[in-house]
PDB file of N, CA and C in Angstrom:
ATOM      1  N   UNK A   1       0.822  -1.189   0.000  1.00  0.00           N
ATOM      2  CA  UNK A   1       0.000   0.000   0.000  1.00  0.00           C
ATOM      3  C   UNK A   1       0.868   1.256   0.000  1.00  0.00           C
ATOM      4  N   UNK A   2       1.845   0.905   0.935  1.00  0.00           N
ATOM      5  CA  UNK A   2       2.646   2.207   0.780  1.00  0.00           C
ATOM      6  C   UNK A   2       3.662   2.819  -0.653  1.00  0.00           C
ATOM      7  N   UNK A   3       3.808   1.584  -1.103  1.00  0.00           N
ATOM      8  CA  UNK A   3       4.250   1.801  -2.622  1.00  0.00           C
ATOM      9  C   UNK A   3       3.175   2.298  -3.189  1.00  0.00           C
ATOM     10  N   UNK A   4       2.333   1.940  -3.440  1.00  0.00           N
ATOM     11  CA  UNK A   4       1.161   2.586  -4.289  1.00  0.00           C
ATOM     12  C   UNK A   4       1.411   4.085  -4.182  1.00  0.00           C
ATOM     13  N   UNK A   5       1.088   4.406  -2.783  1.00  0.00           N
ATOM     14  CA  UNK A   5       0.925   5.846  -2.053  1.00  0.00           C
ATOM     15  C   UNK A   5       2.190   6.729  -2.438  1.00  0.00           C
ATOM     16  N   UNK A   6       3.620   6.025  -2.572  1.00  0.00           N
ATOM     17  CA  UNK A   6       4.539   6.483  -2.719  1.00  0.00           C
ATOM     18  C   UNK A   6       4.486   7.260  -4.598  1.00  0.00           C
ATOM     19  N   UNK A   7       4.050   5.689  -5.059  1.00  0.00           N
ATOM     20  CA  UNK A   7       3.986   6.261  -6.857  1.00  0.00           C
ATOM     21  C   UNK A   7       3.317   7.161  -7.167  1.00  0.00           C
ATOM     22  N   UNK A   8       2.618   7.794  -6.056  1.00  0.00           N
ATOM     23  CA  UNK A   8       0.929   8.766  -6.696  1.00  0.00           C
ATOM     24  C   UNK A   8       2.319  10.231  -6.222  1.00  0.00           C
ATOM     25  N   UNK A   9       3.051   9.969  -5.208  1.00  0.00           N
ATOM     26  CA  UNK A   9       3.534  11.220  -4.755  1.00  0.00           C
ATOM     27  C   UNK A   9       5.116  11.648  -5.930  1.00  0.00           C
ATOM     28  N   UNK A  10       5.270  10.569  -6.203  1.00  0.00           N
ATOM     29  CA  UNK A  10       6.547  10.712  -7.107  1.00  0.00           C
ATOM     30  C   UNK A  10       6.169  11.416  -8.538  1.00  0.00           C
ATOM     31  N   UNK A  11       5.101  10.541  -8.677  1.00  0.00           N
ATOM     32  CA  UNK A  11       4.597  11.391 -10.354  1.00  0.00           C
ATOM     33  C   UNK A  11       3.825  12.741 -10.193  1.00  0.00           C
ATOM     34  N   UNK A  12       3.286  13.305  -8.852  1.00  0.00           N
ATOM     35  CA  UNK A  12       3.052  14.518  -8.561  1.00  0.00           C
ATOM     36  C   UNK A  12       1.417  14.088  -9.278  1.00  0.00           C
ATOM     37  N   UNK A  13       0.265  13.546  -9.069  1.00  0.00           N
ATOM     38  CA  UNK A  13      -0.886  13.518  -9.681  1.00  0.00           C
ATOM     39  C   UNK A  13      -2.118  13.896  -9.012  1.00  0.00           C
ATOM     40  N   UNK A  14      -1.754  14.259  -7.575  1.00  0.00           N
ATOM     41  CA  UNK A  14      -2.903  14.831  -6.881  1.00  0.00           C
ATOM     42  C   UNK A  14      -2.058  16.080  -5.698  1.00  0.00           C
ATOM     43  N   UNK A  15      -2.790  16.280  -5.359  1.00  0.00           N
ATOM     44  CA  UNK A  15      -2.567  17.746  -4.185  1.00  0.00           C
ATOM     45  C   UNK A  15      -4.058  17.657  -3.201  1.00  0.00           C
ATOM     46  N   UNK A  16      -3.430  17.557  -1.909  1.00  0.00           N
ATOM     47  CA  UNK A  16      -4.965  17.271  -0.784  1.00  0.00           C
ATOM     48  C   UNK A  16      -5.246  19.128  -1.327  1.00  0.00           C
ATOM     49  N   UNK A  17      -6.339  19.314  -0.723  1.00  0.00           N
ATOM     50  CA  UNK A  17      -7.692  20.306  -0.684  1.00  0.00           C
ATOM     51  C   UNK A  17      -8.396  20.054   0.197  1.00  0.00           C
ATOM     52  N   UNK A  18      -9.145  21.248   0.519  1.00  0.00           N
ATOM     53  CA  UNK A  18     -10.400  21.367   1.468  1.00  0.00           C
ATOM     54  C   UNK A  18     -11.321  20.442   0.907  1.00  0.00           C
ATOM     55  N   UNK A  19     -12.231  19.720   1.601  1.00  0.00           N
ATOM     56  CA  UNK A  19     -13.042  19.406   1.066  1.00  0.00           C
ATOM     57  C   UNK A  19     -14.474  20.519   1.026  1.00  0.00           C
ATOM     58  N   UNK A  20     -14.972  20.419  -0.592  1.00  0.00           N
ATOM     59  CA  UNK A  20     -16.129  21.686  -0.753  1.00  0.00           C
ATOM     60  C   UNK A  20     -17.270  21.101  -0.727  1.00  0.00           C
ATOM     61  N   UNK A  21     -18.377  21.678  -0.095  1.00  0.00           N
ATOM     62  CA  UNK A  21     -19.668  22.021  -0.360  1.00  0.00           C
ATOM     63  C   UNK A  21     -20.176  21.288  -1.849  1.00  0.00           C
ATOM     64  N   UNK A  22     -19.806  22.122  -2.512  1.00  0.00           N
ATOM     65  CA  UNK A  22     -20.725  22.301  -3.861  1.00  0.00           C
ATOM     66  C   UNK A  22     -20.003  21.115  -5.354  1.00  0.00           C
ATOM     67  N   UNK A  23     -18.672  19.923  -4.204  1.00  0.00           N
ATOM     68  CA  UNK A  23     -18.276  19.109  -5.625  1.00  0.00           C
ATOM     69  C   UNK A  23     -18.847  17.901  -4.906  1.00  0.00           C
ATOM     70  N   UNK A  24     -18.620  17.272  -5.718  1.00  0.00           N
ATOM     71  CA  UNK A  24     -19.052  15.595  -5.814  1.00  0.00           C
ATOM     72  C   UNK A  24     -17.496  14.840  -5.308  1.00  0.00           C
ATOM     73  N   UNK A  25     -17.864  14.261  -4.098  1.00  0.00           N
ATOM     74  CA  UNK A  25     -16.453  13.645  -3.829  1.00  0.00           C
ATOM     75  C   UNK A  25     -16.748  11.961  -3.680  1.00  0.00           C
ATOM     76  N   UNK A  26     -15.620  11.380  -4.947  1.00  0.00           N
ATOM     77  CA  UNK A  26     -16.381  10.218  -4.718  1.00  0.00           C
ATOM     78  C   UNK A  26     -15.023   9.241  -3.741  1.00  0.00           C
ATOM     79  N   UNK A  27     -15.585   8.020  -3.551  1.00  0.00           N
ATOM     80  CA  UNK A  27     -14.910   6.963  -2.579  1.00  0.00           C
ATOM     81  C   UNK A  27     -14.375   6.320  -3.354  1.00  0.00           C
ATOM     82  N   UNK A  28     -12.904   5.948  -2.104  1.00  0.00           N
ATOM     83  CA  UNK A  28     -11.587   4.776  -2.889  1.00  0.00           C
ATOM     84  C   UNK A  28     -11.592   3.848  -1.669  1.00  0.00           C
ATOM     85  N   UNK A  29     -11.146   2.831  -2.608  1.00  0.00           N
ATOM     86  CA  UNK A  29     -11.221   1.762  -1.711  1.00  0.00           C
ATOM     87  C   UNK A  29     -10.003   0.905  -2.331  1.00  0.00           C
ATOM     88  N   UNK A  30      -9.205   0.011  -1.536  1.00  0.00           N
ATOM     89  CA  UNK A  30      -7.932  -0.455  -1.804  1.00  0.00           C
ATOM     90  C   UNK A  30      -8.484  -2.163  -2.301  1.00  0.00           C
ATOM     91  N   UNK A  31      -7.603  -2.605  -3.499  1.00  0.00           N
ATOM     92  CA  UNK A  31      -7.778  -3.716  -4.014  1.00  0.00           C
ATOM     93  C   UNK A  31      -6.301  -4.709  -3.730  1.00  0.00           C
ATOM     94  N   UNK A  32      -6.687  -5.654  -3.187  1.00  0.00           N
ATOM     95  CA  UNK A  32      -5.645  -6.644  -3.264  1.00  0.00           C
ATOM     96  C   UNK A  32      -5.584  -7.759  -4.156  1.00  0.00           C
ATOM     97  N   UNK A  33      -3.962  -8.123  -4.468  1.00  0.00           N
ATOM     98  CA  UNK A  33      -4.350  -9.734  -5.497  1.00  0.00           C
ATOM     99  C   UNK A  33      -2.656  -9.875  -5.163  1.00  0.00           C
ATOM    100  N   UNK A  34      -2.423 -11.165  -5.300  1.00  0.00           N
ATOM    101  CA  UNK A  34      -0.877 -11.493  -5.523  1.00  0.00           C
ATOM    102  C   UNK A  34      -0.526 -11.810  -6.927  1.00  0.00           C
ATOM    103  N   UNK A  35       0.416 -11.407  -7.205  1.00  0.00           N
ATOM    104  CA  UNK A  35       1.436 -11.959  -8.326  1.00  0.00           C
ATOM    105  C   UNK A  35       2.212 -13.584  -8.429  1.00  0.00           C
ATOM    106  N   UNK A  36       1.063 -14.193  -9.608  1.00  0.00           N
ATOM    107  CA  UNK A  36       2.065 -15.702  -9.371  1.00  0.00           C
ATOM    108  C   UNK A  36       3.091 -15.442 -10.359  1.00  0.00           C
ATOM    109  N   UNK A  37       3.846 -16.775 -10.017  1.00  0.00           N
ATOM    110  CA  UNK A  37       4.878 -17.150 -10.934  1.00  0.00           C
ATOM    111  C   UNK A  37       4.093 -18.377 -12.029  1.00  0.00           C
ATOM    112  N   UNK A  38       5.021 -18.978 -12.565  1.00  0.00           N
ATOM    113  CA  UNK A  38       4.395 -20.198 -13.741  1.00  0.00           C
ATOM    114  C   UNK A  38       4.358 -20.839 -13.007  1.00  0.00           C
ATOM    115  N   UNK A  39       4.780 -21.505 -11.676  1.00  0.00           N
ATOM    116  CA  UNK A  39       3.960 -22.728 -10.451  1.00  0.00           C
ATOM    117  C   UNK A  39       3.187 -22.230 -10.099  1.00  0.00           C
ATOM    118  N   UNK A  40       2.184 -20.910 -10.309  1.00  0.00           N
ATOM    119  CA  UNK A  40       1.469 -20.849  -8.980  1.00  0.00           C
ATOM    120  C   UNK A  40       1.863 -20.210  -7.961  1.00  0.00           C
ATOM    121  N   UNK A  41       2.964 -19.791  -7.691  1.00  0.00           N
ATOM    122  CA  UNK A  41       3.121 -19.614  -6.274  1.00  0.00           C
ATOM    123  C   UNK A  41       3.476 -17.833  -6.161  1.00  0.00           C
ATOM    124  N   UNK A  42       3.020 -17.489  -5.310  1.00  0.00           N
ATOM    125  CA  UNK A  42       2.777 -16.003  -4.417  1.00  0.00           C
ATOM    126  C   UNK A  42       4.744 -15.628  -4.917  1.00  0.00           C
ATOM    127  N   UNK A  43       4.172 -14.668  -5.567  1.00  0.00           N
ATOM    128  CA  UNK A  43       6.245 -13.928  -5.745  1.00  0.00           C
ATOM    129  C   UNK A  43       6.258 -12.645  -5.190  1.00  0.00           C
ATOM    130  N   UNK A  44       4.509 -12.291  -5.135  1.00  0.00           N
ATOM    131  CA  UNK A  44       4.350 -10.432  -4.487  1.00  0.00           C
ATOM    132  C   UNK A  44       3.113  -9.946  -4.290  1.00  0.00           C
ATOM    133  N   UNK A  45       2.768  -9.465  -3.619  1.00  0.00           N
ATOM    134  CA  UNK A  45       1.849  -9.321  -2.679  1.00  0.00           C
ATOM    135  C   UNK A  45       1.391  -7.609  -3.611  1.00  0.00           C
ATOM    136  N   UNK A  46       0.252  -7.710  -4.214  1.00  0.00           N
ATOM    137  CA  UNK A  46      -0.225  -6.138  -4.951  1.00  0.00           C
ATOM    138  C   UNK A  46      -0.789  -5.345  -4.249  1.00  0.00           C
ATOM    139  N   UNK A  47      -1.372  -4.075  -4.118  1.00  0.00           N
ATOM    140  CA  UNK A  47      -2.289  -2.873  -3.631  1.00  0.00           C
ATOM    141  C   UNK A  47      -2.488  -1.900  -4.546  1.00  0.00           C
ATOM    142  N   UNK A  48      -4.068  -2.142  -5.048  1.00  0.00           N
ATOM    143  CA  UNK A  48      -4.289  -0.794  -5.738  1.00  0.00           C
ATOM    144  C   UNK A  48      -5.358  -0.298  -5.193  1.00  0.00           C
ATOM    145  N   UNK A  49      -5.154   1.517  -5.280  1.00  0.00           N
ATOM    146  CA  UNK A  49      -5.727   2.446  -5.058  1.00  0.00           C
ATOM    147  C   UNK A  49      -6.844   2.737  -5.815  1.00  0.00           C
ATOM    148  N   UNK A  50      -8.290   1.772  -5.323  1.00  0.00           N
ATOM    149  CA  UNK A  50      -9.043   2.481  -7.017  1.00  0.00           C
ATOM    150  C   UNK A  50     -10.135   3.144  -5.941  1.00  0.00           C
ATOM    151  N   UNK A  51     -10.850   4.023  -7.448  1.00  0.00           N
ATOM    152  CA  UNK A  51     -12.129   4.494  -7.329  1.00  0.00           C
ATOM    153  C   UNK A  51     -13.795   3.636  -7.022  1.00  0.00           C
ATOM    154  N   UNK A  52     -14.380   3.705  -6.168  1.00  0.00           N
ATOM    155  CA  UNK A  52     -15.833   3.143  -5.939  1.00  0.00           C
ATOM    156  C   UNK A  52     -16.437   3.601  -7.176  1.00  0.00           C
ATOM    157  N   UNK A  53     -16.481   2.920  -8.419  1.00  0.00           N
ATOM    158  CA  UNK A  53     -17.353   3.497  -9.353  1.00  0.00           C
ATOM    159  C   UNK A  53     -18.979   3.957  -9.169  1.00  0.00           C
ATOM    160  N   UNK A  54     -19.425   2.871  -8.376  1.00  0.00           N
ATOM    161  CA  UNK A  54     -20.859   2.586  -8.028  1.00  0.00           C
ATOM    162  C   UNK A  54     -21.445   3.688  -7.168  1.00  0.00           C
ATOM    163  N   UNK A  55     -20.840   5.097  -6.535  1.00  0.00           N
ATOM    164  CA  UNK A  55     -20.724   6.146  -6.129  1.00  0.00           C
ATOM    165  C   UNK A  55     -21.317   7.328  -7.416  1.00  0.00           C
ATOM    166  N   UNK A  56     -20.601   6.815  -8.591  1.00  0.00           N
ATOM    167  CA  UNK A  56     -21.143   7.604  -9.518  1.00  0.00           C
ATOM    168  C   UNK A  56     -22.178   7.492 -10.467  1.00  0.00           C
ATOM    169  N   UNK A  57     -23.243   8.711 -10.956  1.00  0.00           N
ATOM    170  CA  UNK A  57     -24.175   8.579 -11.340  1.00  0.00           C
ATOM    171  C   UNK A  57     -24.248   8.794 -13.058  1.00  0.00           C
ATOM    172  N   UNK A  58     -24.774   8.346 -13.422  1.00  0.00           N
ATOM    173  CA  UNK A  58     -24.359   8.494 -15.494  1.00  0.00           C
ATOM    174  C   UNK A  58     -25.003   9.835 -15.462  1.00  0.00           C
ATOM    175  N   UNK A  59     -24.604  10.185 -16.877  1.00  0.00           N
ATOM    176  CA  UNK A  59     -24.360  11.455 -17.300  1.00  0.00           C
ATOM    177  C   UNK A  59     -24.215  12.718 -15.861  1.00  0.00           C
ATOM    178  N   UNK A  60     -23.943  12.380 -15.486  1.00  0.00           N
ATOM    179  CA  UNK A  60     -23.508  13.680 -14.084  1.00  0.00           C
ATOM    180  C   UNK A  60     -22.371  13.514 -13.770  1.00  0.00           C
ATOM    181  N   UNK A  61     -22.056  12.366 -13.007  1.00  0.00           N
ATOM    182  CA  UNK A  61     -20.546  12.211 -12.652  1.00  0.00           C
ATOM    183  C   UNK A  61     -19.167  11.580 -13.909  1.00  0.00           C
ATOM    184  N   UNK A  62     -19.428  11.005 -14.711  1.00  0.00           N
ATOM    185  CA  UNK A  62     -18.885  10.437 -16.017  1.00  0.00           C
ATOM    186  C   UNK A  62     -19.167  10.338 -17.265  1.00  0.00           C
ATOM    187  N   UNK A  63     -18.253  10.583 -18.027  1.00  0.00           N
ATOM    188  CA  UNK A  63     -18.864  10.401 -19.171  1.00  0.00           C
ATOM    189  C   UNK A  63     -18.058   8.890 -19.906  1.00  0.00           C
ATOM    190  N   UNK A  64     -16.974   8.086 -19.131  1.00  0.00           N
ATOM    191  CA  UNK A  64     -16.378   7.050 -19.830  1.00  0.00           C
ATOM    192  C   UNK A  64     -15.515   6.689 -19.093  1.00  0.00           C
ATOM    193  N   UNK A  65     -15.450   4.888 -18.808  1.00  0.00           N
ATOM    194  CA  UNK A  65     -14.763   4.105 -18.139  1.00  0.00           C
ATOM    195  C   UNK A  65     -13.585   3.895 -18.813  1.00  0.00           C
ATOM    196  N   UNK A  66     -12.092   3.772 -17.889  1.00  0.00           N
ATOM    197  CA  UNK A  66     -10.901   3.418 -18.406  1.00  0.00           C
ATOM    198  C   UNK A  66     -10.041   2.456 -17.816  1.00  0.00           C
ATOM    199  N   UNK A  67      -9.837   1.168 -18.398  1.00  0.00           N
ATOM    200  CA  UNK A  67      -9.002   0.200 -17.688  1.00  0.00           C
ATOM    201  C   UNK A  67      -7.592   0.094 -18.238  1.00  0.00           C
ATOM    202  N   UNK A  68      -7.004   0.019 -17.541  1.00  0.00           N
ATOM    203  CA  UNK A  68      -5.069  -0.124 -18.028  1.00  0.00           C
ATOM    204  C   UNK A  68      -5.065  -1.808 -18.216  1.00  0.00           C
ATOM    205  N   UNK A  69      -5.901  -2.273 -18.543  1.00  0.00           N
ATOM    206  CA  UNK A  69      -5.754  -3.981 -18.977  1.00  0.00           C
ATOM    207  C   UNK A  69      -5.701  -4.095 -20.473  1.00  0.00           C
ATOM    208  N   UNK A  70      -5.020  -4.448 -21.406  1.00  0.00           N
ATOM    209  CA  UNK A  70      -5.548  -4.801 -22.628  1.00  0.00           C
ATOM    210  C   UNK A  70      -5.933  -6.089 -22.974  1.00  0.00           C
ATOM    211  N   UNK A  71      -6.891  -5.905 -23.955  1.00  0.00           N
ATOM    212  CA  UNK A  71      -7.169  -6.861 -24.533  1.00  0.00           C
ATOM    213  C   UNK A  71      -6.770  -8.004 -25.216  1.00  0.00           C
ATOM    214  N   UNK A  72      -7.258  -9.441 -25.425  1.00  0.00           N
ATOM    215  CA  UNK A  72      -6.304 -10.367 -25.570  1.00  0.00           C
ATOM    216  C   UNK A  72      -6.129  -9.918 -27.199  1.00  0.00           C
ATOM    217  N   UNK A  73      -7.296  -9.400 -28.135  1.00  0.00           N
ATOM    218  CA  UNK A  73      -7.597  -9.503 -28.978  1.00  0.00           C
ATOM    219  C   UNK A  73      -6.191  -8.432 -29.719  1.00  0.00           C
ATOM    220  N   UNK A  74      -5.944  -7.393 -28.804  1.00  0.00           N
ATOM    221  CA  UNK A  74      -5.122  -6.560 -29.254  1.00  0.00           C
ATOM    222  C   UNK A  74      -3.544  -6.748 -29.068  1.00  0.00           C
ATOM    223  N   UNK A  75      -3.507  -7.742 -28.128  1.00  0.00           N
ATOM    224  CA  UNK A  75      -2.098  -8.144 -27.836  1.00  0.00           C
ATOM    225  C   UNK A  75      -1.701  -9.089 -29.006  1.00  0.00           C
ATOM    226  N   UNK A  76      -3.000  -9.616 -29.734  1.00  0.00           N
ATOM    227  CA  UNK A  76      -2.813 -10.450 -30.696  1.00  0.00           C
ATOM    228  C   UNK A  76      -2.289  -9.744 -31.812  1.00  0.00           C
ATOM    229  N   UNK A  77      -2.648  -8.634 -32.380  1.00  0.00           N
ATOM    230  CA  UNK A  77      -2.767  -7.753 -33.402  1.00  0.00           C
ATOM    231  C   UNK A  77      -1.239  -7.621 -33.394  1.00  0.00           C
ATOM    232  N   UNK A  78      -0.832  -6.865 -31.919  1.00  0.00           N
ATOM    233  CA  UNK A  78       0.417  -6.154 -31.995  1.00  0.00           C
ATOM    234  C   UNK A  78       1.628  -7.204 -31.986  1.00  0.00           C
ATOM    235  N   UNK A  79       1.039  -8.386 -31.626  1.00  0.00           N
ATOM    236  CA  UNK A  79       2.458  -9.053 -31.420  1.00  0.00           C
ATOM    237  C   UNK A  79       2.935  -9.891 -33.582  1.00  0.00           C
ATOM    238  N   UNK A  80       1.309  -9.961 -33.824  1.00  0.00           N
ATOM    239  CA  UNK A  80       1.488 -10.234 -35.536  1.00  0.00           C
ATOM    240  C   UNK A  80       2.362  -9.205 -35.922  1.00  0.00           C
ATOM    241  N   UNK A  81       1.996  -7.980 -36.013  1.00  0.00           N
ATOM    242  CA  UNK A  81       2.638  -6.670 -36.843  1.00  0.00           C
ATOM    243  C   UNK A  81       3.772  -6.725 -36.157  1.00  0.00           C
ATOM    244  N   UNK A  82       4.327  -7.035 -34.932  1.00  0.00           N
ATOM    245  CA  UNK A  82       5.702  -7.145 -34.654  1.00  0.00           C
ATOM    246  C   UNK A  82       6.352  -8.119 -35.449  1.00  0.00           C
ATOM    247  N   UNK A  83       5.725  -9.432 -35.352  1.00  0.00           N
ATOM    248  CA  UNK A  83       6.729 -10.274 -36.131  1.00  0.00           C
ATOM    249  C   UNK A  83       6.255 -10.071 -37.695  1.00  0.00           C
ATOM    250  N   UNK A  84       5.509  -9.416 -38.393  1.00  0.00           N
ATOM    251  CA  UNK A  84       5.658  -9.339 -39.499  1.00  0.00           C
ATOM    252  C   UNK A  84       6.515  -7.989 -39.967  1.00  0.00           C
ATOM    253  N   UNK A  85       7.066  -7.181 -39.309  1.00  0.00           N
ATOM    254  CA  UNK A  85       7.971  -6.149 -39.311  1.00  0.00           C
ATOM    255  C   UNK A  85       9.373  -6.870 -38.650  1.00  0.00           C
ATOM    256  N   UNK A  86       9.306  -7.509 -38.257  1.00  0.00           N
ATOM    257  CA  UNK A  86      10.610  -8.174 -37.807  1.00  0.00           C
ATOM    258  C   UNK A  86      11.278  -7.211 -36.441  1.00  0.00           C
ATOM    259  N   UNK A  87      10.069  -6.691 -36.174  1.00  0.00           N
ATOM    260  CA  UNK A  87      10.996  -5.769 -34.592  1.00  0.00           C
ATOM    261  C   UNK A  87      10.659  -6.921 -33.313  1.00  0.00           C
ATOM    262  N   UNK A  88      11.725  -6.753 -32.598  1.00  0.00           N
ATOM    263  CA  UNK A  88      11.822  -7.380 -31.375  1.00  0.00           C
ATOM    264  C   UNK A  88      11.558  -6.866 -29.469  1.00  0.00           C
ATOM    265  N   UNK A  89      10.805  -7.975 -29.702  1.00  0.00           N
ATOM    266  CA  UNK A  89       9.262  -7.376 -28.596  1.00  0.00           C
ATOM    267  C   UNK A  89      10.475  -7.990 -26.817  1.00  0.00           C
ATOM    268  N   UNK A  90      10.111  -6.618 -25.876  1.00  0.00           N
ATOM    269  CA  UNK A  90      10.346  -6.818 -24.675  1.00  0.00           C
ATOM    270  C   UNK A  90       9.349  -6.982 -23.831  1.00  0.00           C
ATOM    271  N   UNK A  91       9.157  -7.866 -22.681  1.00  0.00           N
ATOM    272  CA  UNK A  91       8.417  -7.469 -22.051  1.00  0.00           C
ATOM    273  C   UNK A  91       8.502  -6.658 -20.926  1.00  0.00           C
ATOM    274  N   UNK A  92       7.286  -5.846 -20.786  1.00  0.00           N
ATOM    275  CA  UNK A  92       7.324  -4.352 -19.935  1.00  0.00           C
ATOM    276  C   UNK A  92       6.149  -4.684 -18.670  1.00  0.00           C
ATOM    277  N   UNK A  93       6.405  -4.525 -17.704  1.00  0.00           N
ATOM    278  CA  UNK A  93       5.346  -4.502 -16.285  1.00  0.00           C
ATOM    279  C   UNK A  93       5.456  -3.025 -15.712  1.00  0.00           C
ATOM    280  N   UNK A  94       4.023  -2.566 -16.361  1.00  0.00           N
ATOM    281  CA  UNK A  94       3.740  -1.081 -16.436  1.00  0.00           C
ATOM    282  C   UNK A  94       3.456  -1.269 -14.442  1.00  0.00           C
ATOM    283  N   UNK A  95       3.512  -0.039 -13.935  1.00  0.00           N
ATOM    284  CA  UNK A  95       2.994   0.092 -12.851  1.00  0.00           C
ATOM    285  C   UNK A  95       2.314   1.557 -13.108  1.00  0.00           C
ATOM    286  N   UNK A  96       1.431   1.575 -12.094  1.00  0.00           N
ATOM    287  CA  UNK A  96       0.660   2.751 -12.302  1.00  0.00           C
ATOM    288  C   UNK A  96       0.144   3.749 -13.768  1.00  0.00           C
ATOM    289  N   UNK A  97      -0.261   2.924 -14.759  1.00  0.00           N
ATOM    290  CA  UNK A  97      -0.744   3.375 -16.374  1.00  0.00           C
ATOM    291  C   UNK A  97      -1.299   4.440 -16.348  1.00  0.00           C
ATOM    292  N   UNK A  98      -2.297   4.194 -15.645  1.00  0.00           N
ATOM    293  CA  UNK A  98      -3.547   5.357 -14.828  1.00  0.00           C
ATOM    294  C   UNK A  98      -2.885   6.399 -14.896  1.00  0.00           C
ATOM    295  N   UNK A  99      -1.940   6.779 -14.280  1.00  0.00           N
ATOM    296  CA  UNK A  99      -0.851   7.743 -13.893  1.00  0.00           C
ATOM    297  C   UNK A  99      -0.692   8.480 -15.486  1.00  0.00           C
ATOM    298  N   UNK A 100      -0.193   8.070 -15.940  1.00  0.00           N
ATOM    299  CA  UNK A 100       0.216   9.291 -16.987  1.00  0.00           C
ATOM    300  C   UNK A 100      -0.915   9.890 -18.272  1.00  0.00           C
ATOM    301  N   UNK A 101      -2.235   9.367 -17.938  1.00  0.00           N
ATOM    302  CA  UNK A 101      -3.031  10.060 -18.392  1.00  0.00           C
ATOM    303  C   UNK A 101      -3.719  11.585 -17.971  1.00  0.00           C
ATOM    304  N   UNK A 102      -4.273  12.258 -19.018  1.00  0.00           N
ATOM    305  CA  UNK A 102      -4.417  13.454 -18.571  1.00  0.00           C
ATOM    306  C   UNK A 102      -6.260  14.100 -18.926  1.00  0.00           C
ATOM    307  N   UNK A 103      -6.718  14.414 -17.570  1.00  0.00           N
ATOM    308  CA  UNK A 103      -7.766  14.316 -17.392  1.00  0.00           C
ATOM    309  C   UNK A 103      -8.255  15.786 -17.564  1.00  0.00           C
ATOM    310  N   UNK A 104      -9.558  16.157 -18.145  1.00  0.00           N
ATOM    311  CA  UNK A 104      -9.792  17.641 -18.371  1.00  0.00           C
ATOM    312  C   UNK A 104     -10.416  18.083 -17.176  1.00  0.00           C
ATOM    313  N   UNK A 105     -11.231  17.470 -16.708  1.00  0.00           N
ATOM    314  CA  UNK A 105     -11.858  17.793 -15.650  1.00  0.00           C
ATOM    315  C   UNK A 105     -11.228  17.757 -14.099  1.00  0.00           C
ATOM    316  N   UNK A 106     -11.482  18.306 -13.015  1.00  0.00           N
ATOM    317  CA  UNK A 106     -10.795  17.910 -12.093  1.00  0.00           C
ATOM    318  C   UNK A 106     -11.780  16.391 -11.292  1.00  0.00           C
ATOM    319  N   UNK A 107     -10.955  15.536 -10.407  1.00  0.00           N
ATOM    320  CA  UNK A 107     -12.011  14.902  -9.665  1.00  0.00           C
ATOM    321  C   UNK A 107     -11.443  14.916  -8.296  1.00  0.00           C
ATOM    322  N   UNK A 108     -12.670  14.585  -7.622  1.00  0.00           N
ATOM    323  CA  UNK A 108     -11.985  14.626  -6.127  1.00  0.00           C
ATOM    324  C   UNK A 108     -12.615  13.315  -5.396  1.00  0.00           C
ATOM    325  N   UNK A 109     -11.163  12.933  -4.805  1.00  0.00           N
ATOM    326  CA  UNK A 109     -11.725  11.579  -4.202  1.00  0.00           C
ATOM    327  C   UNK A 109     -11.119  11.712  -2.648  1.00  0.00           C
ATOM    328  N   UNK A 110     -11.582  10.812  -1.931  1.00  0.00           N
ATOM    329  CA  UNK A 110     -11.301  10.688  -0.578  1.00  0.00           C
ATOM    330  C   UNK A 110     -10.923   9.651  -0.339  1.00  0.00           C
TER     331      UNK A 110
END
């Protein structure tokens, strides 16, 4: 958890505030899962920081859901056009994706 907390402060993506009157503040709640290896077995223990979606109401609070998971369908695509270009694929373990997107609106969570 404290890594999590640490990555939000390193990339600079929030700043505490008063809480106001007149915004919509919605709820976070912490997600756990471990990281296996190819036996199966526990290599690391995860914590993510997400949003209570179910807090928010359509067309008022959102206008569109975003997951940092891709699709199998697209991993398929990209890994063809890799080997049919002949470039050579690394693998990358993104942490915090969420993070470097850029949001127009402000939101405020607790």
């Amino acid at each position: 958890m404290q890594e999590e907390l640490n990555q939000f402060e390193r990339s600079k993506v929030w700043h505490l505030v008063q809480k106001s009157k007149n915004r919509t503040v919605i709820g976070t709640r912490w997600a756990f899962g471990n990281k296996l290896d190819e036996q199966a077995n526990i290599t690391r223990n995860k914590a993510r920081l997400v949003v209570q979606g179910y807090n928010q109401e359509e067309d008022i609070d959102y206008e569109e859901t975003f997951s940092h998971v891709a699709r199998m369908e697209a991993i398929r695509v990209f890994i063809a056009f890799a080997a049919h270009m002949e470039f050579t694929l690394y693998q990358l373990d993104v942490k915090n994706a969420f993070l470097n997107g850029y949001l127009k609106e402000e939101v405020f969570v607790k």
